[in-house]
Protein backbone atom coordinates (compact mmCIF):
# COMPACT_ATOMS: atom_id res chain seq x y z
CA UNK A 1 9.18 12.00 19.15
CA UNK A 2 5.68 12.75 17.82
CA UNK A 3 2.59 11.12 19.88
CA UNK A 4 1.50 9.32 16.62
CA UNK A 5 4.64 7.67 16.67
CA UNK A 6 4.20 6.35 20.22
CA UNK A 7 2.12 3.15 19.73
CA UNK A 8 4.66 2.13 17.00
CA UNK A 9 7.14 2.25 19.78
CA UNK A 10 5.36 0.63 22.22
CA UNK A 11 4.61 -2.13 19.74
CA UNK A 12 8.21 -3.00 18.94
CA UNK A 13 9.34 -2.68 22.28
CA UNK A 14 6.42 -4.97 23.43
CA UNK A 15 7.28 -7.73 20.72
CA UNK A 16 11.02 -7.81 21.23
CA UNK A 17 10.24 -8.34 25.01
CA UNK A 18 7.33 -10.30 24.62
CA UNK A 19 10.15 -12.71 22.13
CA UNK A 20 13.41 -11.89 24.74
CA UNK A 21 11.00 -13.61 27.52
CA UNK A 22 9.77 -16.69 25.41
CA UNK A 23 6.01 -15.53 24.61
CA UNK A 24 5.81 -15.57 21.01
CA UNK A 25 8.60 -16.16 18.12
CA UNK A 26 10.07 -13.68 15.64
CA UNK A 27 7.50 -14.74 13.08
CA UNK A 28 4.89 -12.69 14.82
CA UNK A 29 6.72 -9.02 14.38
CA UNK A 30 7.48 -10.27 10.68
CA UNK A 31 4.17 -10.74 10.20
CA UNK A 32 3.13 -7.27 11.43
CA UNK A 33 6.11 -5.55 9.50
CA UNK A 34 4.41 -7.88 6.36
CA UNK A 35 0.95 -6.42 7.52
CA UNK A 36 2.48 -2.71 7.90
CA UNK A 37 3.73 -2.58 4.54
CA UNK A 38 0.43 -3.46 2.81
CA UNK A 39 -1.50 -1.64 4.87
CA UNK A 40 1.12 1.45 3.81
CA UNK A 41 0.48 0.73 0.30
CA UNK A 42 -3.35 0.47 0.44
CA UNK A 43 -2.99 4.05 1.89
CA UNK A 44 -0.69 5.41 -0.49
CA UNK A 45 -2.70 3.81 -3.86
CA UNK A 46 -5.91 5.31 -1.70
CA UNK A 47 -4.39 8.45 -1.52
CA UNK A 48 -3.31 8.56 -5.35
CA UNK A 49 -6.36 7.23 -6.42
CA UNK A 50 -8.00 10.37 -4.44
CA UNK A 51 -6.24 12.67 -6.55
CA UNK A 52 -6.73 11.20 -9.48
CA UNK A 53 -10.46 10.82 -9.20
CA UNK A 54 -10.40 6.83 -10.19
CA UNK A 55 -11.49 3.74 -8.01
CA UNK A 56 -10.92 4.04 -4.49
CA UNK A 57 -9.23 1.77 -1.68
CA UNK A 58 -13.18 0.57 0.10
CA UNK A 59 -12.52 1.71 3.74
CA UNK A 60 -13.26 -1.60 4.91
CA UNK A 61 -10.33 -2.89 3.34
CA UNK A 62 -8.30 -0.07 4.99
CA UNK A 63 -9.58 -1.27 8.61
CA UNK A 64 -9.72 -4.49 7.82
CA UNK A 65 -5.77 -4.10 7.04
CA UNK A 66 -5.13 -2.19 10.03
CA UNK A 67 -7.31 -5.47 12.12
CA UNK A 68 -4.74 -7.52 10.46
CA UNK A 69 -1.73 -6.16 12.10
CA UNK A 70 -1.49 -3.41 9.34
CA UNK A 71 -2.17 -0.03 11.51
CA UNK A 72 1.39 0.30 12.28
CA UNK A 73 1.82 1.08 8.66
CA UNK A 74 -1.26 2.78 8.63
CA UNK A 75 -0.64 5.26 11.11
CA UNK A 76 2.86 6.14 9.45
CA UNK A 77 0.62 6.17 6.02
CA UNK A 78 -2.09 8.73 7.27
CA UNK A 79 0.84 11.06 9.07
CA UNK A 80 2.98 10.88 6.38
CA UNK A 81 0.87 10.63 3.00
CA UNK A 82 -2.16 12.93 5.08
CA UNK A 83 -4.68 10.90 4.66
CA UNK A 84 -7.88 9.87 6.41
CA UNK A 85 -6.57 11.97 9.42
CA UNK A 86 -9.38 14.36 9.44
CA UNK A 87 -12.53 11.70 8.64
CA UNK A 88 -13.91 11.58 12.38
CA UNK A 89 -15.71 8.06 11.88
CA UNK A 90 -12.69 6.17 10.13
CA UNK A 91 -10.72 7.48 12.82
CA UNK A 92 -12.97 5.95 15.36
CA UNK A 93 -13.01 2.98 13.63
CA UNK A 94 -9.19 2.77 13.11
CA UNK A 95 -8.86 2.95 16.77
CA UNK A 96 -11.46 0.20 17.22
CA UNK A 97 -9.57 -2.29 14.92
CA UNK A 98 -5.95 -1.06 16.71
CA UNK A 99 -7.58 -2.05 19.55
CA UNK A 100 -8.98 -5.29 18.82
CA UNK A 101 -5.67 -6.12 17.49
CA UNK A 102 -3.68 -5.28 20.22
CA UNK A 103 -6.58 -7.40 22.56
CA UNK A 104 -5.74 -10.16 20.42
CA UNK A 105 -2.02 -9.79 20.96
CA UNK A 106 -2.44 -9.76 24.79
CA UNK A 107 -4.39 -12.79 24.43
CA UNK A 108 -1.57 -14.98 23.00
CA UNK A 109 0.44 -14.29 26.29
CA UNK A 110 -2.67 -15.75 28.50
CA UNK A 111 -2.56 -19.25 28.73
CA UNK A 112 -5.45 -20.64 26.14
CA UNK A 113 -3.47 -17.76 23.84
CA UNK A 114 -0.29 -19.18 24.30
CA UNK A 115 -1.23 -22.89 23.98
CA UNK A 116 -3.39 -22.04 20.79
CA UNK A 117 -0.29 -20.22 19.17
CA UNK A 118 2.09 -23.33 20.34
CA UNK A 119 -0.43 -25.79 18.65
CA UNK A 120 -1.20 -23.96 15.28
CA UNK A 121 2.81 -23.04 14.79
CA UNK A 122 3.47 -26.69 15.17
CA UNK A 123 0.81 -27.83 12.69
CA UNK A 124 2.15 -24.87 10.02
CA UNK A 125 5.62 -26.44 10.51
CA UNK A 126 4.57 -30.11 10.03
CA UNK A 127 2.47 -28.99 7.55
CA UNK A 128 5.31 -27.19 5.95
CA UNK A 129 7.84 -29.61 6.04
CA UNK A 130 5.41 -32.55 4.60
CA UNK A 131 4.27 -30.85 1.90
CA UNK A 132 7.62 -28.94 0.86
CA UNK A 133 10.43 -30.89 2.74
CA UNK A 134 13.29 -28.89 3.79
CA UNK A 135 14.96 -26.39 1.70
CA UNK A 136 16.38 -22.75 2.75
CA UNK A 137 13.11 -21.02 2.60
CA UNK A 138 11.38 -23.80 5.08
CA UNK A 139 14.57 -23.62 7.34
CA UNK A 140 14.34 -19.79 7.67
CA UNK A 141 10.78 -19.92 8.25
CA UNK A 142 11.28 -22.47 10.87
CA UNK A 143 14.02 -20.46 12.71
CA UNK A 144 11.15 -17.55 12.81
CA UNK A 145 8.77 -20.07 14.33
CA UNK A 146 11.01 -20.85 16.96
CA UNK A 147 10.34 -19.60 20.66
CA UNK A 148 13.14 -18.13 22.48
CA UNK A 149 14.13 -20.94 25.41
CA UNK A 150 14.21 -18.77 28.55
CA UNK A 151 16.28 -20.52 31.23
């Protein structure tokens, strides 16, 4: 396995124990797959756009994606595409927003995290279901809201 690959892997296996034990519900690893494969094509249409001398990706988006829950995708992105592995400061800064997003994770398993995520899923899904009703899209998303009952 290579060592850029490692936080990817201690990512999933975090979220699918972080779900097996009740913490948080599927939709939060969808989201970050959803975040991943943006942040993977802001890289690669960076990276074209390089070559091609025409408008750049702005960096900020490119951390801001990675803030987002993106750097999963961005990590495979700069290993795999090579690019912005050799810019010292966006590296630092990439770290930075991995880190702050990671913080952020951690805090939904503390107890204001974990009551804050409760309280806006619920509010999403009444939301949801008042405005749309219930079809197969809102029932899916529903069954990704759901927390995993641990007994």
């Amino acid at each position: 396995m290579k060592l850029w690959s490692l936080p990817i892997v201690l990512l999933v296996a975090g979220l699918a124990y972080s779900y097996w034990l009740g913490y948080t519900p599927a939709l939060v690893a969808v989201l970050y797959l959803i975040a991943s494969l943006i942040a993977y094509y802001l890289y690669a249409k960076d990276k074209k756009a390089a070559q091609n001398g025409t408008w750049r990706v702005p960096e900020k988006t490119l951390q801001f994606s990675a803030l987002l829950g993106g750097w999963p995708g961005a990590i495979i992105a700069q290993q795999k595409l090579r690019h912005k592995t050799q810019k010292t400061s966006f590296r630092l800064v990439f770290f930075l927003m991995l880190a702050l997003n990671l913080g952020s994770l951690a805090w939904l398993h503390s107890p204001s995290g974990s009551q804050k995520l409760h309280s806006t899923i619920y509010n999403v899904e009444y939301w949801l279901v008042n405005q749309f009703g219930s079809n197969s899209g809102i029932t899916i998303f529903l069954q990704l809201t759901q927390f995993r009952i641990v007994k």
